[in-house]
C-alpha atoms as a PDB file:
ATOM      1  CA  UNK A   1     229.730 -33.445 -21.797  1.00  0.00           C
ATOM      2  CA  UNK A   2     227.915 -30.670 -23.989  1.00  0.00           C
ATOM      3  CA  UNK A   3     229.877 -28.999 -26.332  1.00  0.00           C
ATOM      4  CA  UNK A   4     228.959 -25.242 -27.843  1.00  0.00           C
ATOM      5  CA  UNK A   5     230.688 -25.231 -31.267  1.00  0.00           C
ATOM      6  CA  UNK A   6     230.740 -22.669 -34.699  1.00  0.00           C
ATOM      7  CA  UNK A   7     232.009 -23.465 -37.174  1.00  0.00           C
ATOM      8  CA  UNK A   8     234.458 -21.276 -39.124  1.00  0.00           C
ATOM      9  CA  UNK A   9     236.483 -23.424 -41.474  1.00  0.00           C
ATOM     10  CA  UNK A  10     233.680 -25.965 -42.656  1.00  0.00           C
ATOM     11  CA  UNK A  11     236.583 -28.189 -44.376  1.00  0.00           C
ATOM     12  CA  UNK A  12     238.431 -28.394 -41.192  1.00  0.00           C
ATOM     13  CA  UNK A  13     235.651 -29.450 -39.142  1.00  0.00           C
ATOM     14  CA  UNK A  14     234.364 -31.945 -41.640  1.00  0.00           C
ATOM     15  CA  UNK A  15     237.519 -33.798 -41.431  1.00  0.00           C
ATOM     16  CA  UNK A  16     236.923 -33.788 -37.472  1.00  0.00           C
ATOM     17  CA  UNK A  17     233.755 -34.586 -37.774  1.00  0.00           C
ATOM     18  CA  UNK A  18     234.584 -37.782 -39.608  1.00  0.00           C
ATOM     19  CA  UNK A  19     237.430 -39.101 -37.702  1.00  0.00           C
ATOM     20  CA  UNK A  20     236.232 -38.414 -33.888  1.00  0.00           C
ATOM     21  CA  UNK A  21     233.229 -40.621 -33.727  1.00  0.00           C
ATOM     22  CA  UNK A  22     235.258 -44.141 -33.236  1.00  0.00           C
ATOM     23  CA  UNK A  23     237.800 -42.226 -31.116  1.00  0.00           C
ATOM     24  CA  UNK A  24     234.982 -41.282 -28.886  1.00  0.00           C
ATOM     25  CA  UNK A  25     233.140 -44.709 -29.127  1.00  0.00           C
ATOM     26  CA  UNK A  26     236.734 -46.673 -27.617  1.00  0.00           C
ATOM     27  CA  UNK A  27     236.944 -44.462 -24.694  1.00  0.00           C
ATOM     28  CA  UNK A  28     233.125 -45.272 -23.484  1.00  0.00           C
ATOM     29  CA  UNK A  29     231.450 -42.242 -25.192  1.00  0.00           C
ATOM     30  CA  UNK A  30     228.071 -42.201 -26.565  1.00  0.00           C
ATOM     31  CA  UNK A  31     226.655 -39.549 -28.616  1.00  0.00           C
ATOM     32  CA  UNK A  32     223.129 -37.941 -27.260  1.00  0.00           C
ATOM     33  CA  UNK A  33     223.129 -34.724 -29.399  1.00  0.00           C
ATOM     34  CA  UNK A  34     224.829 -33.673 -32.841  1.00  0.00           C
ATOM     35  CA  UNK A  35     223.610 -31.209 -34.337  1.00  0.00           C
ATOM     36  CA  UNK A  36     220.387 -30.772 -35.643  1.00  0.00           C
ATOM     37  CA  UNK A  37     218.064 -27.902 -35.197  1.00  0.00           C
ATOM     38  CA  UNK A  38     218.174 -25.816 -32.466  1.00  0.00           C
ATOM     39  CA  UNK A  39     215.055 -23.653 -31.128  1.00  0.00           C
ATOM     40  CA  UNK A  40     216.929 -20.642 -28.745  1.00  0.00           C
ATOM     41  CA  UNK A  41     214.431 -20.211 -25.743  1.00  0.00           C
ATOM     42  CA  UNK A  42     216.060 -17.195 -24.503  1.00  0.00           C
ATOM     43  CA  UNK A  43     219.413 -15.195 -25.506  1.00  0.00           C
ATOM     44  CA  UNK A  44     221.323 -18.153 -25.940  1.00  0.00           C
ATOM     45  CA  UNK A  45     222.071 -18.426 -30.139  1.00  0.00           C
ATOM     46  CA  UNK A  46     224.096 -21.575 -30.063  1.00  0.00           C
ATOM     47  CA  UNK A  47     225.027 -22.690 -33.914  1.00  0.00           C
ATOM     48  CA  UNK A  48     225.666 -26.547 -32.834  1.00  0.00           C
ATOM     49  CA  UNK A  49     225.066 -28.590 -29.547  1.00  0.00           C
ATOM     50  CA  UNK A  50     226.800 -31.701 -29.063  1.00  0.00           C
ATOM     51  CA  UNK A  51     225.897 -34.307 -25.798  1.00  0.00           C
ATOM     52  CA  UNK A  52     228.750 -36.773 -25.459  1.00  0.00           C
ATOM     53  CA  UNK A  53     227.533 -38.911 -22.180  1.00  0.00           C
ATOM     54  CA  UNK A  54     231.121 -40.967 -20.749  1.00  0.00           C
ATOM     55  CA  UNK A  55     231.260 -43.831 -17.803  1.00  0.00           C
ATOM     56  CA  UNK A  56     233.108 -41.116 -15.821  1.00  0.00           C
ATOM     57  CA  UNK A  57     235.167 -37.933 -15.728  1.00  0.00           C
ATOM     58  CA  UNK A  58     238.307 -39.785 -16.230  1.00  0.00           C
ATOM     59  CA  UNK A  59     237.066 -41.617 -19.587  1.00  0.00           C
ATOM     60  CA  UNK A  60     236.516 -37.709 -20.526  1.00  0.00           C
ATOM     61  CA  UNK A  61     240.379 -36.910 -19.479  1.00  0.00           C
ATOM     62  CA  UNK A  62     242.031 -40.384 -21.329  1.00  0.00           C
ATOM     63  CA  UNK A  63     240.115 -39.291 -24.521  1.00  0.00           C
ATOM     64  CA  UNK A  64     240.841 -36.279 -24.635  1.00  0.00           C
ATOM     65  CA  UNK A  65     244.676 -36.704 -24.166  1.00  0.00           C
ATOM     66  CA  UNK A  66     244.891 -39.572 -26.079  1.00  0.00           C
ATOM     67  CA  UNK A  67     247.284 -40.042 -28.974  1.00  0.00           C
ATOM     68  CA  UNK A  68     244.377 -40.677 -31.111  1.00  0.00           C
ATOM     69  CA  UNK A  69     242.790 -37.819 -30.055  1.00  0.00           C
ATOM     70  CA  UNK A  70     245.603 -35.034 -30.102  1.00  0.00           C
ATOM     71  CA  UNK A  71     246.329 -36.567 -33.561  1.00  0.00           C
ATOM     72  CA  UNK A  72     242.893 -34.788 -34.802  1.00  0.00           C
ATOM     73  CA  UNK A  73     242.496 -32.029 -32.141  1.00  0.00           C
ATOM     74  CA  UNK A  74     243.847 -29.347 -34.287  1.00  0.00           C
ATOM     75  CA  UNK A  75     241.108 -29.869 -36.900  1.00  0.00           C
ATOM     76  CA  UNK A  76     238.737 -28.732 -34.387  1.00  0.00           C
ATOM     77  CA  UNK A  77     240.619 -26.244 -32.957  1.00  0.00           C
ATOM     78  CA  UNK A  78     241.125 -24.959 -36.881  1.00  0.00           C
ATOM     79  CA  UNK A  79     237.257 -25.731 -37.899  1.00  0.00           C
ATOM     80  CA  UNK A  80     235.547 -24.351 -35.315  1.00  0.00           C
ATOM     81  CA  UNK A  81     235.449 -22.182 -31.894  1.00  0.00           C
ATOM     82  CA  UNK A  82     233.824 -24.449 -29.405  1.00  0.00           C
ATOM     83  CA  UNK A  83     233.226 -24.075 -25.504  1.00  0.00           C
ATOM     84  CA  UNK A  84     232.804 -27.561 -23.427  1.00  0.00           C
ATOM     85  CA  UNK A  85     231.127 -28.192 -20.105  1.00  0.00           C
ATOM     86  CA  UNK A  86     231.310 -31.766 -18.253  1.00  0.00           C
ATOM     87  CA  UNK A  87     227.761 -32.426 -16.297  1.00  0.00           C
ATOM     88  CA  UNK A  88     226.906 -35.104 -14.101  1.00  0.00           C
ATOM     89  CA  UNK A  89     223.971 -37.197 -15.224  1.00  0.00           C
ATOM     90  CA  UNK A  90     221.273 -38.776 -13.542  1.00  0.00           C
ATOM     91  CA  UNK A  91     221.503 -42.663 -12.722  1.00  0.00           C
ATOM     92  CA  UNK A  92     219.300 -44.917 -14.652  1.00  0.00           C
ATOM     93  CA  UNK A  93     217.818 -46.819 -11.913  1.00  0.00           C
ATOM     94  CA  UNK A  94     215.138 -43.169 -11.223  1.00  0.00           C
ATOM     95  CA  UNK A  95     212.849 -44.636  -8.964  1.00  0.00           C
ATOM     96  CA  UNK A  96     215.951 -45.752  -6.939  1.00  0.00           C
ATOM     97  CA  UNK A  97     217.300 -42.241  -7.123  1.00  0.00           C
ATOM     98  CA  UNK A  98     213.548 -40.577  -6.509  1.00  0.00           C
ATOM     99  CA  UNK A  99     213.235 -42.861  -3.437  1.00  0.00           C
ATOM    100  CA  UNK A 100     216.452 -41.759  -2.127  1.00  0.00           C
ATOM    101  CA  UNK A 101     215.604 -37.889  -2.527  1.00  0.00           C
ATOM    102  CA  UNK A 102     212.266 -38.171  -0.839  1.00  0.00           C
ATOM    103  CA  UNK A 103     213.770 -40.317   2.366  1.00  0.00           C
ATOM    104  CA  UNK A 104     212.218 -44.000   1.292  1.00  0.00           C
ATOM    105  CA  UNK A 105     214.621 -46.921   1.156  1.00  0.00           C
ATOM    106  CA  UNK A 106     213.790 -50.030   0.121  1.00  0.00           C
END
């Protein structure tokens, strides 16, 4: 999952900030990417990146509707404007994966 957010109530989004981590953690998700600097490579002016990697889709979906969740999900949606994309990730095994692509099997 990478998340595009800006801030516009800093308070707001601190008090996110502080309470999502664990919620994420119990529902698989591991944090890649928060924050930090970001060097814009073309048009693209993003204030703050976020990379949440989940088990699956549907670990995305039960955190996200999750009474824990929706508990804090106005703080975000009060502390910042944020746009979210789900991507699928590569497996770890790559030479497995490479293998595959190029027609070997082993």
């Amino acid at each position: 999952m990478i998340i595009d957010s800006k801030v516009k109530d800093k308070e707001k989004y601190r008090q996110y900030i502080e309470q999502v981590s664990p919620i994420v953690t119990r529902y698989g998700g591991r944090y890649h990417v928060r924050g930090g600097n970001i060097r814009a490579l073309g048009s693209w002016k993003p204030e703050r990146i976020i990379v949440i990697e989940f088990p699956t889709e549907n670990h995305v979906h039960e955190w996200l509707t999750s009474p824990e969740y929706q508990a804090i999900a106005s703080l975000r949606e009060e502390g910042a404007e944020t746009q979210a994309i789900l991507v699928e990730g590569y497996a770890h095994d790559c030479k497995a994966d490479k293998n595959k692509e190029i027609g070997i099997q082993e």
